[in-house]
Protein backbone atom coordinates (compact mmCIF):
# COMPACT_ATOMS: atom_id res chain seq x y z
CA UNK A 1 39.78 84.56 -11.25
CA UNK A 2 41.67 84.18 -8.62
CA UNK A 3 43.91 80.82 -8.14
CA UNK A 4 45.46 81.63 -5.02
CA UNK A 5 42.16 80.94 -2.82
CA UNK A 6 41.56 77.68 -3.57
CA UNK A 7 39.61 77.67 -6.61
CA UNK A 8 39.56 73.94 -8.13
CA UNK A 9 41.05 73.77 -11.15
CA UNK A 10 37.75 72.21 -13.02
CA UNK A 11 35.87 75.35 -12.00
CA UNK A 12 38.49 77.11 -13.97
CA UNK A 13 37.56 75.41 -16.99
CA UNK A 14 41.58 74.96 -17.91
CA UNK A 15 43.71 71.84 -17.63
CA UNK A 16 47.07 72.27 -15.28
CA UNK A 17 49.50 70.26 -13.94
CA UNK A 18 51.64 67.02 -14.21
CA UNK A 19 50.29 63.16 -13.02
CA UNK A 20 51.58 60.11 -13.18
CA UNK A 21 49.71 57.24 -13.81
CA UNK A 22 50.11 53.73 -14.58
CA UNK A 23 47.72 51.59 -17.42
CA UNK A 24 45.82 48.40 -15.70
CA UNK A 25 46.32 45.72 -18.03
CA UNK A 26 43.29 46.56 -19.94
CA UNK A 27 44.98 50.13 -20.85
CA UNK A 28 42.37 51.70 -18.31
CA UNK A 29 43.79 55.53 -17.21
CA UNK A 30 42.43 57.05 -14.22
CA UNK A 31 41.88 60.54 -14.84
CA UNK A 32 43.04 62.42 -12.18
CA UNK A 33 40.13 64.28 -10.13
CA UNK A 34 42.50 67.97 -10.28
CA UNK A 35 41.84 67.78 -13.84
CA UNK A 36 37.93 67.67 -13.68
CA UNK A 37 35.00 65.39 -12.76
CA UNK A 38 33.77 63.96 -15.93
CA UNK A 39 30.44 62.05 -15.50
CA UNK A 40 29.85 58.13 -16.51
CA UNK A 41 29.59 58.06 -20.14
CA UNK A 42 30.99 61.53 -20.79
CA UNK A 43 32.96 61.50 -24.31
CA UNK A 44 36.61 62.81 -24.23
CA UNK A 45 38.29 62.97 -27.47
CA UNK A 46 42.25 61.71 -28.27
CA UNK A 47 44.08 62.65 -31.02
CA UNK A 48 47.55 62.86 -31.85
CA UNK A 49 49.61 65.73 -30.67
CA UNK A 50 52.52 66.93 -30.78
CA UNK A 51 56.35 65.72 -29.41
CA UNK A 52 54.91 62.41 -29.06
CA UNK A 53 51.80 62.94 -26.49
CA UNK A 54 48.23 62.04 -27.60
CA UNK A 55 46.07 65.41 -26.90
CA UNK A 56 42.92 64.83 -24.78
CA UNK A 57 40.01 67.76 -25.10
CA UNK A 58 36.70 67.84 -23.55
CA UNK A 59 33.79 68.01 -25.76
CA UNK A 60 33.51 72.16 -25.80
CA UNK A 61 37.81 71.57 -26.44
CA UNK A 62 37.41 69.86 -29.39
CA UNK A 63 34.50 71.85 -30.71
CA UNK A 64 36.56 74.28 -31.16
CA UNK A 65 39.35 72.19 -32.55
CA UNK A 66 37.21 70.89 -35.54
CA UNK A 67 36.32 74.73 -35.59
CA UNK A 68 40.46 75.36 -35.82
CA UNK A 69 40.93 72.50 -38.42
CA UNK A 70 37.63 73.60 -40.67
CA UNK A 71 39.18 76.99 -41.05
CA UNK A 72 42.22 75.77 -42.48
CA UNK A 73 42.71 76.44 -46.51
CA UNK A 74 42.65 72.66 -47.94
CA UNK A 75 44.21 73.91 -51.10
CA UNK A 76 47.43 74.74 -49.27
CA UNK A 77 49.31 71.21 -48.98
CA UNK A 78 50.48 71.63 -45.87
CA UNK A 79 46.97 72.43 -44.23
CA UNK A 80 45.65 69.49 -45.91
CA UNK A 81 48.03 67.74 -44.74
CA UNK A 82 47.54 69.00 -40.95
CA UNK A 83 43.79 68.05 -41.12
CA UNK A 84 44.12 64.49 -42.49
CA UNK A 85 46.32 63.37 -40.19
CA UNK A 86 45.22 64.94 -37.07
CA UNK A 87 41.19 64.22 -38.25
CA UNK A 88 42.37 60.52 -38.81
CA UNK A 89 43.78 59.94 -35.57
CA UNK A 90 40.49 61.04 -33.66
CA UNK A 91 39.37 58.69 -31.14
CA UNK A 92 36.33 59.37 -28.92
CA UNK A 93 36.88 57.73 -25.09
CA UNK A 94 34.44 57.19 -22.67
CA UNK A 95 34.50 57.76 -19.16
CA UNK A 96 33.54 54.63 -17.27
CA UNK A 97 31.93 54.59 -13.85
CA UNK A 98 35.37 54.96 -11.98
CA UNK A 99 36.03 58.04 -14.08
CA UNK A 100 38.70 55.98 -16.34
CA UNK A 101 39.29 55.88 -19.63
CA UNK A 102 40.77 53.05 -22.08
CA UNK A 103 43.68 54.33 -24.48
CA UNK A 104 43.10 53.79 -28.18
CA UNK A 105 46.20 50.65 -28.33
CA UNK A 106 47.40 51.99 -31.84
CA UNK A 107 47.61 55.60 -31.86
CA UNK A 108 49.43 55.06 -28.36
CA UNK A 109 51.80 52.26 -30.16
CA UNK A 110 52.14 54.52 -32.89
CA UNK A 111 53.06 57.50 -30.31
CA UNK A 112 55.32 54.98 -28.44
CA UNK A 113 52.87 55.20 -24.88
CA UNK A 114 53.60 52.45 -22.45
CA UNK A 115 52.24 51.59 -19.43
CA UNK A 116 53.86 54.07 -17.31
CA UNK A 117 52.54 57.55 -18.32
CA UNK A 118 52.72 61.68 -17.18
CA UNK A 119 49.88 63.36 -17.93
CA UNK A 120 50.13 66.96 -18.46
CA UNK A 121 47.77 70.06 -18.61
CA UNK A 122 47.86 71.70 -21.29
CA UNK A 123 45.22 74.83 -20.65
CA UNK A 124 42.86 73.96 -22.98
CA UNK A 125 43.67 70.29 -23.25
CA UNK A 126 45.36 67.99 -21.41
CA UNK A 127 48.42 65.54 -22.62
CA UNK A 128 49.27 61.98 -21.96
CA UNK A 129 52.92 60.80 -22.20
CA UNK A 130 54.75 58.18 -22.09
CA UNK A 131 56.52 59.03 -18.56
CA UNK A 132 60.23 58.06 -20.04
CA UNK A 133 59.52 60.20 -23.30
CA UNK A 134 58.28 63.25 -20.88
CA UNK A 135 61.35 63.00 -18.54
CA UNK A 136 63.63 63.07 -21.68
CA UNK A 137 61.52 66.07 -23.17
CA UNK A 138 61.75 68.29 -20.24
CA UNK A 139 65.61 66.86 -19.90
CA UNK A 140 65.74 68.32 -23.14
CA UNK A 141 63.61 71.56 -23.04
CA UNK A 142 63.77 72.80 -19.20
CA UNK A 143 66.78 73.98 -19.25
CA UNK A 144 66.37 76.41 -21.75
CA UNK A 145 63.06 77.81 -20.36
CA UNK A 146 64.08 81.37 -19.03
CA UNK A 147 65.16 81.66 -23.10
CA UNK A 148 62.58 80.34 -24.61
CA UNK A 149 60.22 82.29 -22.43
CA UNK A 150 61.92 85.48 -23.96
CA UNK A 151 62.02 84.50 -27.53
CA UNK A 152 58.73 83.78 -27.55
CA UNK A 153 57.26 86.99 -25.61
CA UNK A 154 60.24 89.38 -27.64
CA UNK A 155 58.71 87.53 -31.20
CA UNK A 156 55.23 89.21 -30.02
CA UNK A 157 53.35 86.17 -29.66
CA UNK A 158 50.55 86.19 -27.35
């Protein structure tokens, strides 16, 4: 496909770019509309990801997330491990009429989300961050990214 002629990025079917967003006092989020319409009463599903953001897939996303975890050997500790703690910290959201969602209030304490947030595509899920935590990550991480970009392509990963 090509991006360059104006394609919207729902049509895609992939989650891209960075938002910031601020919680209403009710810890409402207002999905942004670049990252895809999602009707009244759609079901989006939050779990806890990884570097301290809570991982938000669509409902053909995390199909094939429970299809990732379900393959996993549960005889290997650290698999089992993997699947109890991410299948724990599922939470299903619904989108509300002004295409908002309310944040689960412990897995974001746990994850250390305030009120001020970044949310982040991730291509086949998006990523909501506390926006302090997210400026110190890419503080942290940018930097390095013409290096990391190497390792990672010269290590044959896809």
């Amino acid at each position: 496909m090509d991006y360059s002629r104006g394609a919207r990025w729902e049509e895609v079917g992939k989650y891209f770019g960075t938002y910031g967003r601020s919680l209403d006092d009710k810890r409402r989020l207002q999905i942004p509309s670049r990252l895809g319409k999602f009707a009244p009463g759609a079901t989006l599903f939050a779990l806890q990801g990884f570097d301290g953001a809570l991982a938000v897939y669509d409902e053909e996303g995390f199909e094939k997330k429970l299809s990732e975890l379900e393959g996993r050997d549960f005889l290997d500790q650290d698999a089992r491990d993997y699947v109890r703690i991410t299948a724990a910290s599922v939470e299903p959201l619904q989108v509300d009429s002004h295409g908002r969602v309310q944040l689960p209030t412990e897995l974001a304490r746990r994850l250390g989300i305030g009120s001020e947030v970044a949310i982040i595509g991730a291509l086949d899920h998006f990523e909501i961050w506390d926006q302090k935590a997210y400026e110190d990550y890419l503080a942290r991480k940018a930097p390095g990214f013409e290096e990391l970009a190497e390792r990672v392509h010269r290590d044959g990963r896809p």
